[in-house]
Protein backbone atom coordinates (compact mmCIF):
# COMPACT_ATOMS: atom_id res chain seq x y z
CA UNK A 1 -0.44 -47.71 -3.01
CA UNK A 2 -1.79 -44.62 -0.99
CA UNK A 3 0.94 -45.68 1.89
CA UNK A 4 2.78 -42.77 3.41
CA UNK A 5 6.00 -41.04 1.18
CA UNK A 6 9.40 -39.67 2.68
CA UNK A 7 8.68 -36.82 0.21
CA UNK A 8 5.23 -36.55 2.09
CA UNK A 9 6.95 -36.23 5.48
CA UNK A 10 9.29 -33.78 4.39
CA UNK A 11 6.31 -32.16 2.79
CA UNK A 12 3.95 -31.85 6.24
CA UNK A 13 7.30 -30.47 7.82
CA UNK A 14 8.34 -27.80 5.22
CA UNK A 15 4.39 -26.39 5.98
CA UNK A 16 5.84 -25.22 9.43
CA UNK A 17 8.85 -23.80 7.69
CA UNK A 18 6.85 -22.25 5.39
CA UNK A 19 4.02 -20.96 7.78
CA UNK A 20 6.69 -19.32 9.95
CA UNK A 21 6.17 -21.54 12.87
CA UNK A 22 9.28 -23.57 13.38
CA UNK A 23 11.46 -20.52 12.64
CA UNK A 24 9.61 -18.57 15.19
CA UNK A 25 10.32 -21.12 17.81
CA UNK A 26 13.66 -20.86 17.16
CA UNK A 27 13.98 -17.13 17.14
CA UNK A 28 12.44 -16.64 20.42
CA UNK A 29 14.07 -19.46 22.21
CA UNK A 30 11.02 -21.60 23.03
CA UNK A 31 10.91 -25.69 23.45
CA UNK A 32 10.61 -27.28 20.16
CA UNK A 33 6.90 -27.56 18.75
CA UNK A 34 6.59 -31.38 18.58
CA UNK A 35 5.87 -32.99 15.65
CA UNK A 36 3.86 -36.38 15.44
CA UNK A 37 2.67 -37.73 12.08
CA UNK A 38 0.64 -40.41 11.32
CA UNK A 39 1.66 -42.96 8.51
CA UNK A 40 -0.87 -44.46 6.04
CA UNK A 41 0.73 -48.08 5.88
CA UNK A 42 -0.91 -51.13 4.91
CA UNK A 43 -3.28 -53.30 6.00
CA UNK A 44 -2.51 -56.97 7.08
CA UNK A 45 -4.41 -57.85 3.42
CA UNK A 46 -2.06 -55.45 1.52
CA UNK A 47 0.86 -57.55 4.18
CA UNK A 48 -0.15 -60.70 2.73
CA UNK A 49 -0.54 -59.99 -1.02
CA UNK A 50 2.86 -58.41 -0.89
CA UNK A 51 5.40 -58.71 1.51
CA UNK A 52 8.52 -57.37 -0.24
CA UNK A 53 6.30 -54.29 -1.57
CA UNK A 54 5.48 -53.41 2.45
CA UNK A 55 9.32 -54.19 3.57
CA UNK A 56 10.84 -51.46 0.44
CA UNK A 57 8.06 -49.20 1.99
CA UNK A 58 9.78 -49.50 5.51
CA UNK A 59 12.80 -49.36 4.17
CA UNK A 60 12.60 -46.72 1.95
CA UNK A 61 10.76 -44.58 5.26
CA UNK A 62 13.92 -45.99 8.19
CA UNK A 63 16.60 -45.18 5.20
CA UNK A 64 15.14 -41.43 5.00
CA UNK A 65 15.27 -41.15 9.06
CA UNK A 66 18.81 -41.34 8.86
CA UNK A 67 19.42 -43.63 11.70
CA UNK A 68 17.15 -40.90 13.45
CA UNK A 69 19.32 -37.60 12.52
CA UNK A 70 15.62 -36.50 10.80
CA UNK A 71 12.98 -37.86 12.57
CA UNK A 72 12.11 -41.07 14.61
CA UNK A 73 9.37 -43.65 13.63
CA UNK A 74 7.53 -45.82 16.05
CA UNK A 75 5.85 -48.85 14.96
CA UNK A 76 2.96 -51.09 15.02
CA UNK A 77 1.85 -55.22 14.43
CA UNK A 78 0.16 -56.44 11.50
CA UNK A 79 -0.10 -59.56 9.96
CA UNK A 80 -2.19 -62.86 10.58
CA UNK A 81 -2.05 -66.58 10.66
CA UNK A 82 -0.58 -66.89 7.04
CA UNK A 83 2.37 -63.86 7.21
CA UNK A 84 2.75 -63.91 10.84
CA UNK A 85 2.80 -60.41 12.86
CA UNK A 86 5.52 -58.07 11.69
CA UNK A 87 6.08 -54.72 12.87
CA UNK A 88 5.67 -51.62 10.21
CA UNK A 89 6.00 -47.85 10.66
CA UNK A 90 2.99 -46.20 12.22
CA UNK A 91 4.04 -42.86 13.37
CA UNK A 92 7.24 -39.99 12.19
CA UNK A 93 8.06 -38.25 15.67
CA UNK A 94 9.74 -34.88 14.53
CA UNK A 95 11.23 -33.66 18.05
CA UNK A 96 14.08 -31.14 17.49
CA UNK A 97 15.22 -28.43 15.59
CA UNK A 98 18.04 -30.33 14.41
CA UNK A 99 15.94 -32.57 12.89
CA UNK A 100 14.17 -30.41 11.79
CA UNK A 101 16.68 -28.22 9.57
CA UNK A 102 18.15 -31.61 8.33
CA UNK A 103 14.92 -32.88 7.47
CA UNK A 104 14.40 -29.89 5.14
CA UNK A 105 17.91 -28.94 4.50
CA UNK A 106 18.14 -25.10 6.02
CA UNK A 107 20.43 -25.84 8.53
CA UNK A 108 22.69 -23.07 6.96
CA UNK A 109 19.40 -20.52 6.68
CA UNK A 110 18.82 -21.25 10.25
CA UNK A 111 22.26 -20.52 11.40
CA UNK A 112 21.43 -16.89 9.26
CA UNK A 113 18.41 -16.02 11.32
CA UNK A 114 20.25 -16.88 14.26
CA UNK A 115 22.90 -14.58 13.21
CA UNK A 116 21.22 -11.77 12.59
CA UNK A 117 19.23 -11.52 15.48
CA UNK A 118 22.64 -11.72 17.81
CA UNK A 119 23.39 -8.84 15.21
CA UNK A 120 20.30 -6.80 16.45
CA UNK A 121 20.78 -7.89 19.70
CA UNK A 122 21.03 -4.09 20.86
CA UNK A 123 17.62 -3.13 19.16
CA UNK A 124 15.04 -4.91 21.07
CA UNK A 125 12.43 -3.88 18.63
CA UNK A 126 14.41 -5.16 15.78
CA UNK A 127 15.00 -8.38 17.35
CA UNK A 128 10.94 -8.74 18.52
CA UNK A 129 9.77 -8.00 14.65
CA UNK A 130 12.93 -10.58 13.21
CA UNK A 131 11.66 -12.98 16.05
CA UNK A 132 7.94 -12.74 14.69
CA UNK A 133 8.87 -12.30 10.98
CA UNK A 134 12.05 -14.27 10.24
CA UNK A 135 11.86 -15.26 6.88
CA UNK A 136 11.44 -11.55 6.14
CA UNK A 137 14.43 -10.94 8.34
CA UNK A 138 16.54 -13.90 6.19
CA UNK A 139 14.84 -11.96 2.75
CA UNK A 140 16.88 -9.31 3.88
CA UNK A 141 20.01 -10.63 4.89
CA UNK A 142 22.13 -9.15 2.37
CA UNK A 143 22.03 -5.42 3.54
CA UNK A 144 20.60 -6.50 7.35
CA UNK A 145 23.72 -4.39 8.78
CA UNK A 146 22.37 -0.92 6.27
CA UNK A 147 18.66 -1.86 7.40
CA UNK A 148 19.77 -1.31 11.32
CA UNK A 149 21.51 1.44 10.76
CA UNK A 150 18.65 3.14 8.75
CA UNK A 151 16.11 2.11 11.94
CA UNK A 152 18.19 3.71 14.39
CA UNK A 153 18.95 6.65 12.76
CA UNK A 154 15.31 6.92 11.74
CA UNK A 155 14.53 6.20 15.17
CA UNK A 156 16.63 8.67 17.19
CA UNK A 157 15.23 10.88 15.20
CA UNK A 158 11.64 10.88 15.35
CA UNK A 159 9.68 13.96 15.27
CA UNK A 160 12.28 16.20 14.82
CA UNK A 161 10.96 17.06 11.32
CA UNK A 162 14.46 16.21 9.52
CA UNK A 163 14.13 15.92 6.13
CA UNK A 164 15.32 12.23 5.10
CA UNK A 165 17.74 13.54 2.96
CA UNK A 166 19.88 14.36 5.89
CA UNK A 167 20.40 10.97 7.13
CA UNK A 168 23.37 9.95 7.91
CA UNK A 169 23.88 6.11 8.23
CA UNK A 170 26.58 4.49 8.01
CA UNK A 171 25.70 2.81 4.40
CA UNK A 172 22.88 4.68 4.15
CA UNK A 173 21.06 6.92 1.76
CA UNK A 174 17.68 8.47 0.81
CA UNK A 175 17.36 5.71 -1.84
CA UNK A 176 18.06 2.81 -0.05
CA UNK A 177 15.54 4.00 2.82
CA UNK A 178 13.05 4.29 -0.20
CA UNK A 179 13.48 0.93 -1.82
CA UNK A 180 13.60 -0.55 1.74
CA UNK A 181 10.94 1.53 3.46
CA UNK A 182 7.96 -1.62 3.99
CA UNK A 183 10.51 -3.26 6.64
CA UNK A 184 11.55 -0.65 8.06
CA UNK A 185 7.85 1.14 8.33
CA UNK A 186 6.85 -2.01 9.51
CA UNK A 187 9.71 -2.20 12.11
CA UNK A 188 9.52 1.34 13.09
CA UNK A 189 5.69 0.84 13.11
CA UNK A 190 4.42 3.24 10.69
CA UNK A 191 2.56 3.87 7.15
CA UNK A 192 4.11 1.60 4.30
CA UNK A 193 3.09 4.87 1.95
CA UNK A 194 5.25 7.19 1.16
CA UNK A 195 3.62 10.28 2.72
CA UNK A 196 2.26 7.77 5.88
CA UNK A 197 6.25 7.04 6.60
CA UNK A 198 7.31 10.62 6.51
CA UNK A 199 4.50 11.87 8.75
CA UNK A 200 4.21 8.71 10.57
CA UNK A 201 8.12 9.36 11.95
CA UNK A 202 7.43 13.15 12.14
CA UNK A 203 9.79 13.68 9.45
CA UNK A 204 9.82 16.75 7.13
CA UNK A 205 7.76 16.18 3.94
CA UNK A 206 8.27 18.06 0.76
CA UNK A 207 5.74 20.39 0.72
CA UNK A 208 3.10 21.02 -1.19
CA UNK A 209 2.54 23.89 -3.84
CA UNK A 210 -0.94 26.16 -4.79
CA UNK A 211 -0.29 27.72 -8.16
CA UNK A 212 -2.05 30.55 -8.85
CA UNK A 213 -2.84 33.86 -10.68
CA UNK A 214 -3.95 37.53 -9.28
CA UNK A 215 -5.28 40.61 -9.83
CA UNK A 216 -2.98 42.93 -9.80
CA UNK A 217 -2.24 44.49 -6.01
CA UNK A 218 -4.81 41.46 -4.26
CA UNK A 219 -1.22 40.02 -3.09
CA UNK A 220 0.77 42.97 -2.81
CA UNK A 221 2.92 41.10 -5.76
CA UNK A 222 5.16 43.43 -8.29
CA UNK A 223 3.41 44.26 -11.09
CA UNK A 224 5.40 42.11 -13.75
CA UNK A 225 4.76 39.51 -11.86
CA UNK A 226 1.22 37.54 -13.27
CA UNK A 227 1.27 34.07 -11.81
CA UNK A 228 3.16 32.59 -8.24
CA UNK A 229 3.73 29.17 -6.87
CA UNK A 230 3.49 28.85 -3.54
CA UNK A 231 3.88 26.50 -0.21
CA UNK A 232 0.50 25.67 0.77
CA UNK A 233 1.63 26.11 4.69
CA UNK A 234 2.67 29.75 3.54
CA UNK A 235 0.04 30.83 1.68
CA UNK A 236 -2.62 30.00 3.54
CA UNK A 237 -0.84 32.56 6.31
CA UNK A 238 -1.31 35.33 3.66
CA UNK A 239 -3.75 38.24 4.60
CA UNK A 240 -5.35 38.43 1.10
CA UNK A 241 -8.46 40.83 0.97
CA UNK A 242 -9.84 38.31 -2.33
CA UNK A 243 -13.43 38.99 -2.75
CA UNK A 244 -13.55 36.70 -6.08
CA UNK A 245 -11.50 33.22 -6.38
CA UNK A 246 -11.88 30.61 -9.68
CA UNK A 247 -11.03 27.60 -8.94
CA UNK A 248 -9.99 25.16 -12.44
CA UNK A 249 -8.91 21.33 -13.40
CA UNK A 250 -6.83 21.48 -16.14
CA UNK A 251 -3.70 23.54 -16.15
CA UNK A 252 -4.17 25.12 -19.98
CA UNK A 253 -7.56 26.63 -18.41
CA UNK A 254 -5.98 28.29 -15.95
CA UNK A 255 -3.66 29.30 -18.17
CA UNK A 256 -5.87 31.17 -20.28
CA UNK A 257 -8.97 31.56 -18.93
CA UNK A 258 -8.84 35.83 -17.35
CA UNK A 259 -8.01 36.77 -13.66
CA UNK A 260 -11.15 37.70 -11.96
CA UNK A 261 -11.63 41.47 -10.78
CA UNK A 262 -9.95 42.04 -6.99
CA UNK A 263 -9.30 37.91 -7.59
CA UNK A 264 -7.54 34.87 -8.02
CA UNK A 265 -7.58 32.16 -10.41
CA UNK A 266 -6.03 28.73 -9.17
CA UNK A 267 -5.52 25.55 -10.35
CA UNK A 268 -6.78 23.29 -8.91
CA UNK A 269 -5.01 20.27 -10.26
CA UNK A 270 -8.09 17.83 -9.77
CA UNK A 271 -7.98 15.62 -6.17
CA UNK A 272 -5.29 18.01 -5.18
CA UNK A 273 -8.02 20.61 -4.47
CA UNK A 274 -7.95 20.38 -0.75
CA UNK A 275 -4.93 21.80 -1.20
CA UNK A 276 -6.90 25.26 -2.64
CA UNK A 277 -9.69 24.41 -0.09
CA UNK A 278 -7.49 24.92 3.00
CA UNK A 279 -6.50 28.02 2.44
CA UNK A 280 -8.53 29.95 5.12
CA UNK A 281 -8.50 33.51 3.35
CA UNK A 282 -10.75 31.84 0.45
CA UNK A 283 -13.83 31.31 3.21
CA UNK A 284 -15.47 34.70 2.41
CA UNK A 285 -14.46 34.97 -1.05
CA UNK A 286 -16.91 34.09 -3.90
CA UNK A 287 -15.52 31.08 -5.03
CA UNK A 288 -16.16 29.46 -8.81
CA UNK A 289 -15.40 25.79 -9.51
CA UNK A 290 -15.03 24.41 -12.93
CA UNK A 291 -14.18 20.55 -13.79
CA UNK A 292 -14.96 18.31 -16.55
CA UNK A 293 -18.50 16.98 -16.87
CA UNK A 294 -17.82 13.35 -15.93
CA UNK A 295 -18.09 11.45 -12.40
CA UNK A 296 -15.00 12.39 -11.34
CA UNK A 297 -15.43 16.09 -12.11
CA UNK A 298 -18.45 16.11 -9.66
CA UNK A 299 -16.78 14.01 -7.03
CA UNK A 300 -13.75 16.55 -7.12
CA UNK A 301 -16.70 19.82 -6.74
CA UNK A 302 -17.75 17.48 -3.79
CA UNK A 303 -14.60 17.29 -1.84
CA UNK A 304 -13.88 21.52 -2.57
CA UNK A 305 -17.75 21.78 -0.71
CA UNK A 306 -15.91 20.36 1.91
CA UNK A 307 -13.58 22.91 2.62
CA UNK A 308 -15.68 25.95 0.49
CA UNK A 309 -19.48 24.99 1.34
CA UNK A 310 -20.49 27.86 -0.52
CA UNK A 311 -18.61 27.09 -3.44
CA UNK A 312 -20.88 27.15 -7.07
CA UNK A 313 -19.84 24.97 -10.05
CA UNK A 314 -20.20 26.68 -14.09
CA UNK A 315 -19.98 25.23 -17.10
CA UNK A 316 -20.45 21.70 -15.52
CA UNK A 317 -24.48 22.14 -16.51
CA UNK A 318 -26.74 20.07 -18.47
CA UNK A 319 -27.17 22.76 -21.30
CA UNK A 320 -23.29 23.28 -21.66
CA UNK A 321 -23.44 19.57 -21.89
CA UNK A 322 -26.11 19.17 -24.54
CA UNK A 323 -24.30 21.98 -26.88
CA UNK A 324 -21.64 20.30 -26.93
CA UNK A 325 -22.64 16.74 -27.81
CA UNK A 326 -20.28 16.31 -30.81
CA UNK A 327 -17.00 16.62 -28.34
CA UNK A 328 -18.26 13.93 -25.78
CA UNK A 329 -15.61 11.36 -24.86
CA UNK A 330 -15.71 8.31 -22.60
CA UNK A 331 -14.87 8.87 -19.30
CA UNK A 332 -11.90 5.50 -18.17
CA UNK A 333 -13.16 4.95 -14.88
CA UNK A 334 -16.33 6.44 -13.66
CA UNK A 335 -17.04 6.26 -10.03
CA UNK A 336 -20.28 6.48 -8.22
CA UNK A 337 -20.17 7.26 -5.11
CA UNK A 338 -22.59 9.27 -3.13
CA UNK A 339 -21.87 12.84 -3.72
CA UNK A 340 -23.79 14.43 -0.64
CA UNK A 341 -22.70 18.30 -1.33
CA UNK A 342 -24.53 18.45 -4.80
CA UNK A 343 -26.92 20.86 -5.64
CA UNK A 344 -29.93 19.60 -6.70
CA UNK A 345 -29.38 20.08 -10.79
CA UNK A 346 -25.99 18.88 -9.93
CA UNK A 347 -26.80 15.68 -8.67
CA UNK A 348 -29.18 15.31 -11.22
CA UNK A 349 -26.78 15.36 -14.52
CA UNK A 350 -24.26 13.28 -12.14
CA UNK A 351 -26.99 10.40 -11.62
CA UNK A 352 -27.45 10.84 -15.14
CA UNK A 353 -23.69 9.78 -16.00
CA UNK A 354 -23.22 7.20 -13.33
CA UNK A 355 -26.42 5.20 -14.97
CA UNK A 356 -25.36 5.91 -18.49
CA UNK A 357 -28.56 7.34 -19.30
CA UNK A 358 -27.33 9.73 -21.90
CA UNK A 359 -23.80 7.93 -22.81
CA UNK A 360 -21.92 4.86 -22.05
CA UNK A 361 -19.38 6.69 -19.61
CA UNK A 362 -20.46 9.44 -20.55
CA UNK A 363 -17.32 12.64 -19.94
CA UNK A 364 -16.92 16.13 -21.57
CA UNK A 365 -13.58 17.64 -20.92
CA UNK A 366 -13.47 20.96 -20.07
CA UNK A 367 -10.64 21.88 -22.89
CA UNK A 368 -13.25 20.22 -25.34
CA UNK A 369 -16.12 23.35 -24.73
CA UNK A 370 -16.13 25.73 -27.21
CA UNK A 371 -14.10 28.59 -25.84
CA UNK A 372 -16.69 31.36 -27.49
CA UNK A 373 -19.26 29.39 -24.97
CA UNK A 374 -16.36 29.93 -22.26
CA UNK A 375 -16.22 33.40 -22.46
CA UNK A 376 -20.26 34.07 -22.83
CA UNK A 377 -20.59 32.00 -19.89
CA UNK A 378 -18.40 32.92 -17.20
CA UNK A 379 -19.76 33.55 -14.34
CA UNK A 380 -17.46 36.33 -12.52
CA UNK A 381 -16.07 40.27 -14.16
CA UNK A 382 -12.40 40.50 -15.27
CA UNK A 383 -9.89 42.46 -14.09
């Protein structure tokens, strides 16, 4: 029999649980969303071949109603000369809420959202984003009371670049706001991300550090001291007469490679380049990239040109390349995007490693090159 199941019922009304749509009703104190469902029931030849089968169907369908508590059926006449007409379910007419929750048996959950939007009842934001998301707003029922307190704290304080470590909520601390911040960025109405929440709320963000190491005097530094670390905000509002800047990847290179003559050498920590490339003192300066020879070593050079347009890459060349064939490694994940700021031999040997034409992922690391090659081919005078 394909006839029409309680569990099927329930079924087609747990969708509009599920699908938010019931719930919403609920929450924002609209008229119930009527619910009419056709029945598959038999036909008056499936009536005639078996009359008890069709009567347990009709039973088993008026005994799950519960005398109409869950939902009301209508009916229709079948039957014929040899059975006689007899009336059988035809439609389920789902028409309140209480049927509804006793239907699917979340009375109780019901009662919750109810609850905690008379508990937000003084944040009309809160109660508009519980009204539209409410299952979210039950997922969170156990700390609900914490989560208002965080928005409105959070809220009162917008812009006033606090750091979040000074909130004070009742409940409340920097951890929970972290393991709770995609509701409340999405109640507050800013990034989910980390850095997109802080700035989103005008909070204050850690801030961000440009390591680096000068020729003597080019910073007005002591002379025992050989390498800083330095807010990015505060050093690019340095007045630093730096005719020469080198600009590396990996951390060991900058370590050892020599400070340039009336220089700096910085490290450029990969993608955190722009940090380098913003400071505004480096715009006259010669400036000297040096990455790995991969994809991502060029795509890094092509975001510096961004900031430093005149910046010039060494030791990411074909010939350093070629010489040092027996140190190639496989580069994880090359990329291949379009790297507009290339020089022409540039874009060239990066072509070359996006199509594999010399190596499958194809990557030399700049610690792998033979440091006697390093020195021979640097490109600036020491200090």
């Amino acid at each position: 029999m394909t006839w029409t199941s309680p569990a099927e019922l329930t079924a087609a009304v747990r969708r509009r649980w599920t699908d938010q749509s019931l719930l919403r009703a609920f929450a924002g104190g609209e008229p119930f969303p009527l619910i009419d469902l056709p029945l598959r029931g038999p036909t008056a030849a499936e009536l005639g071949a078996d009359l008890r089968a069709v009567q347990d169907w009709a039973a088993a369908l008026e005994s799950a109603a519960h005398a109409g508590r869950r939902y009301e059926l209508t009916y229709r006449e079948i039957g014929g000369r040899k059975v006689g007409r007899n009336r059988v379910p035809a439609r389920a007419l789902v028409s309140t809420f209480e049927q509804a929750w006793s239907l699917l048996g979340v009375r109780a959950e019901a009662d919750r959202v109810a609850e905690l939007l008379a508990e937000a009842a003084g944040e009309p934001v809160v109660v508009e984003w519980a009204a539209r998301e409410p299952l979210k707003a039950l997922a969170n029922e156990s700390w609900w009371s914490q989560l208002l307190a965080a928005y409105r704290w959070l809220d009162d304080h917008r812009g006033q670049a606090r750091y979040l470590r000074e909130i004070t909520a009742r409940g409340v601390d920097t951890k929970f706001v972290e393991q709770h911040r995609g509701v409340l960025a999405d109640v507050l109405g800013t990034s989910r991300t980390a850095t997109g929440f802080t700035t989103g709320l005008g909070l204050a963000a850690k801030p961000e550090h440009v390591r680096l190491r000068a020729d003597a005097g080019v910073l007005g530094l002591p002379q025992a001291i050989t390498e800083v670390s330095l807010r990015v905000d505060e050093a690019a509002r340095l007045d630093a007469p730096v005719t020469c800047a080198v600009i590396v990847e990996n951390e060991v290179t900058f370590l050892s490679l020599p400070v340039p003559a009336d220089g700096v050498l910085l490290w450029g920590k990969g993608f955190d380049v722009d940090r380098v490339g913003r400071l505004g003192w480096l715009q006259g300066a010669d400036v000297h990239y040096w990455g790995d020879v991969d994809t991502h070593g060029f795509a890094i050079l092509d975001r510096l040109r961004a900031w430093l347009p005149t910046a010039r890459s060494f030791l990411m060349d074909r010939t350093t390349l070629m010489a040092h064939r027996d140190r190639w490694g496989t580069e994880p994940s090359p990329a291949a995007a379009s790297l507009p700021r290339l020089t022409a031999d540039e874009s060239a040997l990066y072509s070359d490693l996006v199509s594999d034409r010399l190596a499958t992922r194809l990557r030399l690391e700049q610690e792998r090159i033979d440091w006697a090659w390093v020195e021979e081919h640097l490109p600036y005078g020491r200090s």
